[in-house]
N, C-alpha and C. Protein backbone atom coordinates (compact mmCIF):
# COMPACT_ATOMS: atom_id res chain seq x y z
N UNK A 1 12.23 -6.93 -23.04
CA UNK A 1 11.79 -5.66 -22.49
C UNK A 1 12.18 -4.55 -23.48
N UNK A 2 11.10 -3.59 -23.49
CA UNK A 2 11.35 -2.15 -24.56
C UNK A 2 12.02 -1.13 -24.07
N UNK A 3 12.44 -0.77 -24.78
CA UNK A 3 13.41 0.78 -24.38
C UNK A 3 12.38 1.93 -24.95
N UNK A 4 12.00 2.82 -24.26
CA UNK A 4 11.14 4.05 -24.96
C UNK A 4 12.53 5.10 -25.23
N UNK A 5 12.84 5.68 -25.63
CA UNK A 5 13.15 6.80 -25.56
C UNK A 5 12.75 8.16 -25.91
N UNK A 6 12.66 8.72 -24.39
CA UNK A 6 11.76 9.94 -24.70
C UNK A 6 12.98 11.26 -24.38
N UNK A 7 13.57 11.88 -25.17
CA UNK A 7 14.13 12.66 -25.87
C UNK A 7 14.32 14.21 -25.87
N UNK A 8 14.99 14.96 -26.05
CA UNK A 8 14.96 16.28 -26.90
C UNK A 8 15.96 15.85 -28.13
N UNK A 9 15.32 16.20 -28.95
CA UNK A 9 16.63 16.31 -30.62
C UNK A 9 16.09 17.37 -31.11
N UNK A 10 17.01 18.86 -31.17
CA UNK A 10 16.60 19.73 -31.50
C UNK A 10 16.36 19.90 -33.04
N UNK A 11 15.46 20.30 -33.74
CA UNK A 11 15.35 20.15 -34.71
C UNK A 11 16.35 21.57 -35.55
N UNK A 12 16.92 21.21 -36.47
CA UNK A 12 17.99 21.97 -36.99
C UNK A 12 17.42 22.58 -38.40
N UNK A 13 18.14 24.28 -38.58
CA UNK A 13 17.48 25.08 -39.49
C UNK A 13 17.17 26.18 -38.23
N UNK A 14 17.35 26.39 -37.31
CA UNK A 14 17.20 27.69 -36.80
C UNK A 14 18.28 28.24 -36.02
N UNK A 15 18.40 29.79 -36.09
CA UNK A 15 18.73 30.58 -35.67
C UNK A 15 19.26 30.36 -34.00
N UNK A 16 18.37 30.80 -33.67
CA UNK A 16 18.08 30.41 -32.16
C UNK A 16 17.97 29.38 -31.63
N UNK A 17 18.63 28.45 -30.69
CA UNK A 17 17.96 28.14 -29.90
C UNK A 17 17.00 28.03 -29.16
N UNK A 18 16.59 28.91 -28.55
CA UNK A 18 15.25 28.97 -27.94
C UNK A 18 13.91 29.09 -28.50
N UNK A 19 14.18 28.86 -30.15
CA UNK A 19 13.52 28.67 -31.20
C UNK A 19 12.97 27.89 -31.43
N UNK A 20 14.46 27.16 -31.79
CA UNK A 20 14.14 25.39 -31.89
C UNK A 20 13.62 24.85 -31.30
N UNK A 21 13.76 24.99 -29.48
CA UNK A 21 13.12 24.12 -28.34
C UNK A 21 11.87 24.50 -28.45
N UNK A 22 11.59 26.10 -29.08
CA UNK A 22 9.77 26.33 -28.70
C UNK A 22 8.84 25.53 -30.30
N UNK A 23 9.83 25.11 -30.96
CA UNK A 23 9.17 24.70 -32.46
C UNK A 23 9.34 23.12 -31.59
N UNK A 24 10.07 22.91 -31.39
CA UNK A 24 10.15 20.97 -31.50
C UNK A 24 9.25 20.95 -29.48
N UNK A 25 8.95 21.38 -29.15
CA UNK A 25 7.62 21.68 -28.01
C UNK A 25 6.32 21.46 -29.09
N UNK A 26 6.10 22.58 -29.44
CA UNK A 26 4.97 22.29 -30.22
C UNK A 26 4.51 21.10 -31.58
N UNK A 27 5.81 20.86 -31.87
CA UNK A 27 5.98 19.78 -33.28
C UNK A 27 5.29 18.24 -31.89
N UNK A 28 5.85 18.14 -31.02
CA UNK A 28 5.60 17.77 -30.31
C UNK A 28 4.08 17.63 -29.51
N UNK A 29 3.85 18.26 -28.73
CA UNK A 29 2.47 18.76 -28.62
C UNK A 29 1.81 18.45 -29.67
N UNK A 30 1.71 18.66 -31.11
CA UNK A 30 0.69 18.41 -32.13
C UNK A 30 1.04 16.95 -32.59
N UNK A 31 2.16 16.30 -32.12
CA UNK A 31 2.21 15.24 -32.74
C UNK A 31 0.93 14.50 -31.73
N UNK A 32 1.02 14.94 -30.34
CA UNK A 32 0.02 13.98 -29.37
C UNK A 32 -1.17 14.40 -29.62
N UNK A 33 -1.55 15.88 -30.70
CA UNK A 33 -3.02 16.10 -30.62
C UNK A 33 -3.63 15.28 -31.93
N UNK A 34 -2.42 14.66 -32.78
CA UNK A 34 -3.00 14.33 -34.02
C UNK A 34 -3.21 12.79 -33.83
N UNK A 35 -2.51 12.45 -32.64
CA UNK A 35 -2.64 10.96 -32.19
C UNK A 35 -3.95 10.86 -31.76
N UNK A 36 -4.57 12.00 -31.11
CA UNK A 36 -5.53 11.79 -29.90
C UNK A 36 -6.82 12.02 -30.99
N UNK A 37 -6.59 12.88 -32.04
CA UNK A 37 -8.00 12.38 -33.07
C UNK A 37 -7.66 12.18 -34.39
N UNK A 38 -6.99 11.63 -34.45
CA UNK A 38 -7.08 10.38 -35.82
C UNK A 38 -8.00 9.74 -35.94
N UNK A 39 -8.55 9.13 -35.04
CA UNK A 39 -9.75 7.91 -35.84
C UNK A 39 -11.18 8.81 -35.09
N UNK A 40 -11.12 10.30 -35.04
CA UNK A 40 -12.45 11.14 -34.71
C UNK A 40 -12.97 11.18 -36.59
N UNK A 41 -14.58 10.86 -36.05
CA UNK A 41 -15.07 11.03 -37.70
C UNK A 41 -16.17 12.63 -37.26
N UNK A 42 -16.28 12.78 -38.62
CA UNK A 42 -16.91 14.15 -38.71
C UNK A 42 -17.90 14.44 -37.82
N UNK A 43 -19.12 13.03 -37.44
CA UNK A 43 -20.10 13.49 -36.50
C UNK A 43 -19.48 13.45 -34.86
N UNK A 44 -17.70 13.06 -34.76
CA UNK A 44 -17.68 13.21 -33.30
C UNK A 44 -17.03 14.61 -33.66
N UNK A 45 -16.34 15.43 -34.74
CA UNK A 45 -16.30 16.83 -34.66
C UNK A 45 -17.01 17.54 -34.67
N UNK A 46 -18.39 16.94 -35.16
CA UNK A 46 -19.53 18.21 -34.64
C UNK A 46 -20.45 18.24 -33.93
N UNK A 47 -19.96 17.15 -32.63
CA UNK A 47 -21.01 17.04 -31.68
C UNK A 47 -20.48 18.45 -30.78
N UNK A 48 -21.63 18.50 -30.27
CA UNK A 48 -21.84 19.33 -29.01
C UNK A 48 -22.70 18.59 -28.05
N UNK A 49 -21.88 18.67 -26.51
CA UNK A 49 -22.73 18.11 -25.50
C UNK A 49 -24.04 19.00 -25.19
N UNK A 50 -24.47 20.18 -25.57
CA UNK A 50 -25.43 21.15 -25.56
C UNK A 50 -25.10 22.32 -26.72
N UNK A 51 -26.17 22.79 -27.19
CA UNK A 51 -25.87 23.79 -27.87
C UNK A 51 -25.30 25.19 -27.39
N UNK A 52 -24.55 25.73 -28.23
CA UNK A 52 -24.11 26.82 -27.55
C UNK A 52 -22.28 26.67 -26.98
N UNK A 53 -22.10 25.08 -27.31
CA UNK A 53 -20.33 25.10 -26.36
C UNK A 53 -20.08 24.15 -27.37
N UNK A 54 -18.53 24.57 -27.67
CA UNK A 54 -17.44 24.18 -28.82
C UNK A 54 -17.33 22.48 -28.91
N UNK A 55 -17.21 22.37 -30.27
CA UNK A 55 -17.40 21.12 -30.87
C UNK A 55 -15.58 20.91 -31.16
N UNK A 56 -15.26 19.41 -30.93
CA UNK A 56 -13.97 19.09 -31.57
C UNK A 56 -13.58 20.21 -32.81
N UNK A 57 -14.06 19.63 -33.17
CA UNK A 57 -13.93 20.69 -35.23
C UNK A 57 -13.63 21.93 -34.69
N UNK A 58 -14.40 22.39 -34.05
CA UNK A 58 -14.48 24.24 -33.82
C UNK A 58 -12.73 24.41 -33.44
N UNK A 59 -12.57 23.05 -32.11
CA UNK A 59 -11.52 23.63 -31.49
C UNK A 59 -10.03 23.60 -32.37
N UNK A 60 -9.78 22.19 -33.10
CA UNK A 60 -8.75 22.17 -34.04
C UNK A 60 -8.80 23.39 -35.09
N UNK A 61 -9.77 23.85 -35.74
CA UNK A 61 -10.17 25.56 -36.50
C UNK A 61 -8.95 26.47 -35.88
N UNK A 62 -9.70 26.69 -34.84
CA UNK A 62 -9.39 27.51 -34.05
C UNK A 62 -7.74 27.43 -33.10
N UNK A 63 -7.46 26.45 -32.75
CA UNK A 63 -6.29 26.22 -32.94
C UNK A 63 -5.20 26.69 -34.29
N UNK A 64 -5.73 26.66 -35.43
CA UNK A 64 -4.88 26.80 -36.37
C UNK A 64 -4.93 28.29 -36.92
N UNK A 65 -6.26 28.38 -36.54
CA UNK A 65 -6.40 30.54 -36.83
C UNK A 65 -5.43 30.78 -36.14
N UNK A 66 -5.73 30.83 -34.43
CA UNK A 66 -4.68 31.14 -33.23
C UNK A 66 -3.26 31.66 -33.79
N UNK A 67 -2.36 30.29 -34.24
CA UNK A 67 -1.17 30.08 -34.55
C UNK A 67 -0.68 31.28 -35.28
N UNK A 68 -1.55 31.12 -36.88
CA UNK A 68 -1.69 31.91 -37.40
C UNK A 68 -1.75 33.24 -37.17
N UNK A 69 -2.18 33.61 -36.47
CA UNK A 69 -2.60 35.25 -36.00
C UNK A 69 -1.66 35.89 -35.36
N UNK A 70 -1.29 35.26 -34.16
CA UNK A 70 -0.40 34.98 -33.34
C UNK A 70 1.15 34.94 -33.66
N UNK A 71 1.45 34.37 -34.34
CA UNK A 71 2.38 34.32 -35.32
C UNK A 71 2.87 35.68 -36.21
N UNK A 72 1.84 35.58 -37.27
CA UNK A 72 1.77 37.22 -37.69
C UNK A 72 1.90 38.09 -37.15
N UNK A 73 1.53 38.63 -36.15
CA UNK A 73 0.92 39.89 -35.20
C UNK A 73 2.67 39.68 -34.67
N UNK A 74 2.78 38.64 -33.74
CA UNK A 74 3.84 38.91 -32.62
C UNK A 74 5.16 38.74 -32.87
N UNK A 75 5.34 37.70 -34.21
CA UNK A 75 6.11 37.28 -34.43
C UNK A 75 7.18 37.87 -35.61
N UNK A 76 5.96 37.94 -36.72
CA UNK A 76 6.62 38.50 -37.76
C UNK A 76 6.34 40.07 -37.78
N UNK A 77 5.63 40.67 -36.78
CA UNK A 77 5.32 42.23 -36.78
C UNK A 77 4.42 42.34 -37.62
N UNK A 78 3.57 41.81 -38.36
CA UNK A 78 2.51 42.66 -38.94
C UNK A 78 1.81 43.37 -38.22
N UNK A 79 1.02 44.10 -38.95
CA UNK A 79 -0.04 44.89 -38.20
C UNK A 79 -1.36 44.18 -37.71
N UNK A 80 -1.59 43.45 -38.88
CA UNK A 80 -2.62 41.99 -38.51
C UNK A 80 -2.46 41.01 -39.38
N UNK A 81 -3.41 39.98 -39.24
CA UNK A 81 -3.20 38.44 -39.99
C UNK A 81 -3.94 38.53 -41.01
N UNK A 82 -3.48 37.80 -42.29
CA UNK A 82 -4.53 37.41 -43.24
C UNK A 82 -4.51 35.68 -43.22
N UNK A 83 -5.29 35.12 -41.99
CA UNK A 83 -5.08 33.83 -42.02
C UNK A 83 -5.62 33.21 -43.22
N UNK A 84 -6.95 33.46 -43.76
CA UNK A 84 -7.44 33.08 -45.11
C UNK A 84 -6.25 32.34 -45.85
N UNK A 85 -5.62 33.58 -46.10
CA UNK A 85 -4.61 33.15 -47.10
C UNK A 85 -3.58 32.04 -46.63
N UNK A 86 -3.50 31.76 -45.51
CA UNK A 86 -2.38 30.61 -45.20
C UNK A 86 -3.04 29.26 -45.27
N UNK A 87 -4.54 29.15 -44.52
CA UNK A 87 -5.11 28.37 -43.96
C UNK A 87 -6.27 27.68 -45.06
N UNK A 88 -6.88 28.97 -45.43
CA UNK A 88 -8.01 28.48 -46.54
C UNK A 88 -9.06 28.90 -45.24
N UNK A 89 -9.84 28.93 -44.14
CA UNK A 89 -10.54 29.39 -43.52
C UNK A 89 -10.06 30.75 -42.53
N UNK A 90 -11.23 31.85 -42.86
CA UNK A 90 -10.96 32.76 -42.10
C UNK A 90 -11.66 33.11 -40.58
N UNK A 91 -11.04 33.59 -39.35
CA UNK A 91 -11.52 33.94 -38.33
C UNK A 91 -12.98 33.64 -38.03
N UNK A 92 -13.67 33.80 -38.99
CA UNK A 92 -15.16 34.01 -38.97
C UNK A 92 -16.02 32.59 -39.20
N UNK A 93 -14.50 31.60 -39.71
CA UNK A 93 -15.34 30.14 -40.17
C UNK A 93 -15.33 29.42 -39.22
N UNK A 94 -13.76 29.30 -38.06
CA UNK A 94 -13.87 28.89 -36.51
C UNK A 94 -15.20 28.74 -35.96
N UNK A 95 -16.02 29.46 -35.25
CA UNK A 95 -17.08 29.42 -34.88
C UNK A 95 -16.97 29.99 -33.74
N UNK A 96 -15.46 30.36 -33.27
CA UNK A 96 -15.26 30.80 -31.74
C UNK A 96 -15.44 32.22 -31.60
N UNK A 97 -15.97 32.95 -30.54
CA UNK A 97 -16.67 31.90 -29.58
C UNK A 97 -18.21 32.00 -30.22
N UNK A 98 -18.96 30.82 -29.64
CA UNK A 98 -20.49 30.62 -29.79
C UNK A 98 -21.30 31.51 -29.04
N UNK A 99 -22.27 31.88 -29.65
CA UNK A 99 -23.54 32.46 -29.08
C UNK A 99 -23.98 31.40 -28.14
N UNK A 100 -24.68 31.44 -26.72
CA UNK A 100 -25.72 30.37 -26.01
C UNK A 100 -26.64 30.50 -26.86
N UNK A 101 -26.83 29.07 -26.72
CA UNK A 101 -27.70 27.82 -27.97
C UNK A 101 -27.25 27.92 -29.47
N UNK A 102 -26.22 28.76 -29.57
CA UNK A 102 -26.13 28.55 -31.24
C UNK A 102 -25.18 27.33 -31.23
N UNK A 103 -25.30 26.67 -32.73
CA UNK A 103 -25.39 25.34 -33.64
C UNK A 103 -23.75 25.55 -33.79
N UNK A 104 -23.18 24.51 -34.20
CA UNK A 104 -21.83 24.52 -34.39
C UNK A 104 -21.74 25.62 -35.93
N UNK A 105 -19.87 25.87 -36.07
CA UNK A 105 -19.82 26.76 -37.44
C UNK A 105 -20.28 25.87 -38.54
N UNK A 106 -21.40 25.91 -39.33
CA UNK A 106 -21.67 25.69 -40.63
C UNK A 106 -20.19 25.33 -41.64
N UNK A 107 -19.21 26.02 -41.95
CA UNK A 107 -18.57 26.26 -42.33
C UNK A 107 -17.74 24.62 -42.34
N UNK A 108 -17.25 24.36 -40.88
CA UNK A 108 -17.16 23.32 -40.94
C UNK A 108 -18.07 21.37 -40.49
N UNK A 109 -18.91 21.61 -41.00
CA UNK A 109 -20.30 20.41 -41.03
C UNK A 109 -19.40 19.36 -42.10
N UNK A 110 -18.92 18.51 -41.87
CA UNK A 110 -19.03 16.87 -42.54
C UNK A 110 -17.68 17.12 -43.04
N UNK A 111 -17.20 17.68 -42.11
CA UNK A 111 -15.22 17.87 -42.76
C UNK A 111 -14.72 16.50 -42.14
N UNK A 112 -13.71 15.98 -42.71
CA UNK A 112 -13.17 14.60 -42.33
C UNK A 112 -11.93 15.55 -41.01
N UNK A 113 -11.88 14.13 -40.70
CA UNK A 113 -10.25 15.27 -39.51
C UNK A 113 -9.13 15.42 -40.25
N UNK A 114 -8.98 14.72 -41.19
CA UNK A 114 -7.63 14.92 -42.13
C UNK A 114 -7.69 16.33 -42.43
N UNK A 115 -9.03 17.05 -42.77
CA UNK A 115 -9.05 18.20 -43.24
C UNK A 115 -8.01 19.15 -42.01
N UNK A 116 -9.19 18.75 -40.92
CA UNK A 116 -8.90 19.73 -39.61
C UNK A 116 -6.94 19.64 -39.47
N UNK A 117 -6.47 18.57 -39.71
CA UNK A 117 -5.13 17.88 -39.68
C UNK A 117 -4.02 19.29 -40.62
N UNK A 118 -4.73 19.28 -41.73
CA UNK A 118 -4.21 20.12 -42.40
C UNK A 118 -4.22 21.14 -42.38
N UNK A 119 -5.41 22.12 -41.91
CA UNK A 119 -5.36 23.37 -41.19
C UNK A 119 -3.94 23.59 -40.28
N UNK A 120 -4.06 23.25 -39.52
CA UNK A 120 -2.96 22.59 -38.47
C UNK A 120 -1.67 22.37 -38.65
N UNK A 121 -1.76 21.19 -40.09
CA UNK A 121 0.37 21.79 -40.65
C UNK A 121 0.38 23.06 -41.43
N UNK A 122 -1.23 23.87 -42.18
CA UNK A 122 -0.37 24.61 -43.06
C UNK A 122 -0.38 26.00 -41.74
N UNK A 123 -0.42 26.03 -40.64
CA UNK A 123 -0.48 26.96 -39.82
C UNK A 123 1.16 27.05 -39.42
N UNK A 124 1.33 25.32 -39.09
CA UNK A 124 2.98 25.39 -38.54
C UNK A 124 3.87 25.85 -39.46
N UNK A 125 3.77 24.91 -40.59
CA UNK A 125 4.12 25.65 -41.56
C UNK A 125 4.97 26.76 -41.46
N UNK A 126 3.86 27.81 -41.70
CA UNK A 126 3.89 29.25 -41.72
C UNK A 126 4.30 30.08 -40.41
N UNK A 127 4.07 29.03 -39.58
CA UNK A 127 5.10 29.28 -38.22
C UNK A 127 6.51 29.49 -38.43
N UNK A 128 7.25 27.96 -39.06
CA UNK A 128 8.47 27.17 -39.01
C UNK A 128 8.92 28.75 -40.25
N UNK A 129 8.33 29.32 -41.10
CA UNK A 129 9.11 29.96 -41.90
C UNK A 129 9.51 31.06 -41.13
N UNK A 130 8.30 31.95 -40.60
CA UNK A 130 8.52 33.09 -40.21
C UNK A 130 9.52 33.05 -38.45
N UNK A 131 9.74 32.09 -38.12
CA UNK A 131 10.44 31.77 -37.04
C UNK A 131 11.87 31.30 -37.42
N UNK A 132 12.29 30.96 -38.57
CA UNK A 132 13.48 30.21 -38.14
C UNK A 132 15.23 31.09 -38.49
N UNK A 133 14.78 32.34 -39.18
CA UNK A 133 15.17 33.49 -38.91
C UNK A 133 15.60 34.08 -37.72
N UNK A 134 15.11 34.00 -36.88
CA UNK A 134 14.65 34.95 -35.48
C UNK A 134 15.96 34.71 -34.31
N UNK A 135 16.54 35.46 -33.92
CA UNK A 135 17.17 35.39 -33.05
C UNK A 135 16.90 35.52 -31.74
N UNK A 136 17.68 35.50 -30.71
CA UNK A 136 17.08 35.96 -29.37
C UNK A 136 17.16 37.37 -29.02
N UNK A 137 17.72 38.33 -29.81
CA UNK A 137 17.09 39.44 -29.66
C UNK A 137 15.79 40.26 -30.87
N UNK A 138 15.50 38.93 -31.43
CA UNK A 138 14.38 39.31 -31.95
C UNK A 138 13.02 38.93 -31.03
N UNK A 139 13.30 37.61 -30.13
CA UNK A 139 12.29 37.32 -29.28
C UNK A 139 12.34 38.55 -28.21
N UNK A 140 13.34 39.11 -27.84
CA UNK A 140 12.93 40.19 -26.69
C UNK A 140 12.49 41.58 -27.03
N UNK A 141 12.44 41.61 -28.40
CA UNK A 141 11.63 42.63 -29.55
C UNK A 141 10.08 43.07 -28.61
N UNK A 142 9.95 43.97 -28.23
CA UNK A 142 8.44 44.63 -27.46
C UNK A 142 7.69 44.86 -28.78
N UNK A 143 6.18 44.13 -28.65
CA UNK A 143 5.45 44.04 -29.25
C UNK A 143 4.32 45.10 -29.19
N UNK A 144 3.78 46.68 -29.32
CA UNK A 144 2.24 46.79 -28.27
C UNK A 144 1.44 46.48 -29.42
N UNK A 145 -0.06 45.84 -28.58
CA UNK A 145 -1.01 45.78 -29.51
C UNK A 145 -1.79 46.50 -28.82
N UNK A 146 -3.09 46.63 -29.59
CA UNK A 146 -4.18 47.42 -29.70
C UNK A 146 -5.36 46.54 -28.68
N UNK A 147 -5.88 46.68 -27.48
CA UNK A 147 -6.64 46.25 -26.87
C UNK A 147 -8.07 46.75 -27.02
N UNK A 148 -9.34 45.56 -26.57
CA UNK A 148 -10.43 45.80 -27.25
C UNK A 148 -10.90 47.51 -26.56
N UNK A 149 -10.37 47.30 -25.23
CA UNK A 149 -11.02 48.08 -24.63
C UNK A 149 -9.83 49.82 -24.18
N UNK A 150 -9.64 49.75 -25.29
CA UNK A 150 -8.59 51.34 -26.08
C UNK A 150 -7.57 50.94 -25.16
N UNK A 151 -6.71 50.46 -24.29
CA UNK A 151 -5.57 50.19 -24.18
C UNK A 151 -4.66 49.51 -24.78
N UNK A 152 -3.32 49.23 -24.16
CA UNK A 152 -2.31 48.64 -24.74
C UNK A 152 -2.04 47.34 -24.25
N UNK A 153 -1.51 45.80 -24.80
CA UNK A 153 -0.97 45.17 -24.28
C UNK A 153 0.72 45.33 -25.18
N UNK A 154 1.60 45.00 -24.81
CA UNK A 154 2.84 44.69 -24.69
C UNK A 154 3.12 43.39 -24.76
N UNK A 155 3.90 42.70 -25.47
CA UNK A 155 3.96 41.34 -25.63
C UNK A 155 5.37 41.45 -26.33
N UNK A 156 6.17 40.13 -26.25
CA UNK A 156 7.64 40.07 -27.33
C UNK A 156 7.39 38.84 -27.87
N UNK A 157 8.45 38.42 -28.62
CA UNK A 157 8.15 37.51 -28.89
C UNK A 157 8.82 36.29 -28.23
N UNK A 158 9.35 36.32 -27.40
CA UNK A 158 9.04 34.87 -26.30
C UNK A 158 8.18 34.69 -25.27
N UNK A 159 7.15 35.50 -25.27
CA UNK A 159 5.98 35.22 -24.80
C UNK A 159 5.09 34.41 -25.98
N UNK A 160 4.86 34.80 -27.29
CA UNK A 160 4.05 34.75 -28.36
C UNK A 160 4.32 33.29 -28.62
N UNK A 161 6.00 32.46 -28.95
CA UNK A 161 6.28 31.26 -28.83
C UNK A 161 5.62 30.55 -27.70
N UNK A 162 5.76 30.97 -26.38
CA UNK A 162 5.29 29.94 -25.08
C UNK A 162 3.66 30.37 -25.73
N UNK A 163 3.12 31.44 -25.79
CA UNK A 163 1.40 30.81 -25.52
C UNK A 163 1.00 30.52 -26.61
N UNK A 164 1.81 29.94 -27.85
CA UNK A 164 1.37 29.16 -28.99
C UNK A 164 1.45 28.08 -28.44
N UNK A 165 2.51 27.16 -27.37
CA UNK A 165 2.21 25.91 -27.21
C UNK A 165 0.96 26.04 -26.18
N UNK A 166 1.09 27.30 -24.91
CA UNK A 166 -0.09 27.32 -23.78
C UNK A 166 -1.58 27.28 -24.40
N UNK A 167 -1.42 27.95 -25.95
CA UNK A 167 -2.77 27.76 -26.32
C UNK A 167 -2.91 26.59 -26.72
N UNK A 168 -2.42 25.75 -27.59
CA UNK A 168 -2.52 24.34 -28.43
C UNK A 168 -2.74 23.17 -27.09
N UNK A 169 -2.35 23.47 -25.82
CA UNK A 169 -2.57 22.13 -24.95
C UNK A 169 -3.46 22.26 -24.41
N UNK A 170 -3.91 23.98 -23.83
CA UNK A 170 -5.29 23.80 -23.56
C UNK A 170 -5.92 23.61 -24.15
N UNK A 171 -6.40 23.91 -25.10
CA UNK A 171 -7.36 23.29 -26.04
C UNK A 171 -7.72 21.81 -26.50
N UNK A 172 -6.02 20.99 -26.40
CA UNK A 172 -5.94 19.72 -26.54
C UNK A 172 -6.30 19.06 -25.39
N UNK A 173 -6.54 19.49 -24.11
CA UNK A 173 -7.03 19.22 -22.59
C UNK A 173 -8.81 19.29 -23.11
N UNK A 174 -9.43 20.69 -23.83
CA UNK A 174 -10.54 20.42 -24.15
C UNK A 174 -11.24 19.47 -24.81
N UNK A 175 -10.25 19.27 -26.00
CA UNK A 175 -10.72 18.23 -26.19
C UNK A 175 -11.13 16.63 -26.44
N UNK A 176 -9.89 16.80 -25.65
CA UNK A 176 -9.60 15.31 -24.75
C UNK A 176 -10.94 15.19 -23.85
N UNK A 177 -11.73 16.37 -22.81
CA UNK A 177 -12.72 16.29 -22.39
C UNK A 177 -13.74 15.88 -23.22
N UNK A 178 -13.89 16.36 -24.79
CA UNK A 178 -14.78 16.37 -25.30
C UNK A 178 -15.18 14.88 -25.97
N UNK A 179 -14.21 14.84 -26.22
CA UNK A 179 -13.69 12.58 -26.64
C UNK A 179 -14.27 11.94 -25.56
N UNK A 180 -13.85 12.06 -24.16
CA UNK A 180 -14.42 11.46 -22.90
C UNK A 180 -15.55 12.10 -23.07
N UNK A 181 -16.20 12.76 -22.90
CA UNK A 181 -17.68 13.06 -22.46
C UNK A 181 -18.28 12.72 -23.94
N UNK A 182 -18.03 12.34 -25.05
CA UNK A 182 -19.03 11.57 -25.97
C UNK A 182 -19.40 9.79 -26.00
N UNK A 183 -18.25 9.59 -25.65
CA UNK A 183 -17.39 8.19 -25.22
C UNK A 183 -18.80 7.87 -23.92
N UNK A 184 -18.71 8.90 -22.95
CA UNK A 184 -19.62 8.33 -21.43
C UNK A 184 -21.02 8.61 -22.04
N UNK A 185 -21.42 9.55 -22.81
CA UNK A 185 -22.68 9.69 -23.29
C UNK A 185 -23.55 9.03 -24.17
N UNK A 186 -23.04 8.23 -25.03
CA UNK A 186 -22.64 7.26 -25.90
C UNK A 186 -22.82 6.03 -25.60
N UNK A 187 -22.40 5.88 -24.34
CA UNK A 187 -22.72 4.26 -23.97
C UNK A 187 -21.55 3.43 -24.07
């Protein structure tokens, strides 16, 4: 009989605590999203069950802009992100969100997932640096940003840590749907 052991081992090099647990959450989390498409090939990242709604590919993109942005903005205080420069794709190559009936992002057409894979560490990456600094009164640091619609949101940065993992699982819930619904369509 097997022994699993399922764990916390905080990963060491940070500041904080509540650092560590929100980095080895997500180290975590991406370890199960990289399990769940490893053997996805390029035409199951750019299917769409209809035109017009997000393809695997789009969502791992976009996942790694997220981080990125997110990161920058809340974390390290910029004013905004230059994900380009971390990632190699900018905001605009994601594809999110789609027009109804428009075609997946061009940008990414016949990318292997290793690619999408790598988006993805050089995002954490750039997480793990600008985070491992940070104390816990840098997470209760008040953030305001600029809202579309001329107001303010307010954010710190232990909110910005939790909805980097809240964003990465929903998305990994999407497209876990999206694996199953090619899988039933498919035959």
């Amino acid at each position: 009989m097997s022994v699993v052991h399922t764990v916390y081992r905080p990963p060491g090099g940070y500041r904080s605590e509540r650092v560590a647990f929100a980095m080895w959450s997500l180290d975590e989390q991406s370890r199960k999203l990289f399990d769940d498409t490893r053997a996805l090939s390029p035409a199951d990242l750019e299917w769409q069950p209809a035109p017009g709604t997000n393809t695997i590919g789009m969502l791992l993109a976009h996942i790694a802009v997220a981080e990125v942005h997110i990161t920058s903005v809340a974390l390290a205080g910029l004013p905004n992100s230059d994900v380009r420069s971390v990632i190699g794709i900018g905001m605009e190559e994601e594809g999110l969100p789609l027009a109804g009936g428009a075609p997946p992002s061009p940008a990414l057409a016949g990318r292997p997932v290793a690619w999408f894979h790598e988006l993805l560490a050089k995002a954490r990456i750039h997480t793990q640096g600008v985070v491992r600094g940070l104390g816990d009164d840098d997470l209760a640091r008040e953030i305001p940003r600029p809202r579309p619609d001329g107001g303010t949101r307010i954010l710190d940065g232990g909110w910005a840590l939790y909805h980097l993992l809240e964003h990465e699982a929903g998305h990994h819930f999407q497209i876990n749907q999206l694996r199953h619904l090619r899988r039933v369509l498919a035959g």
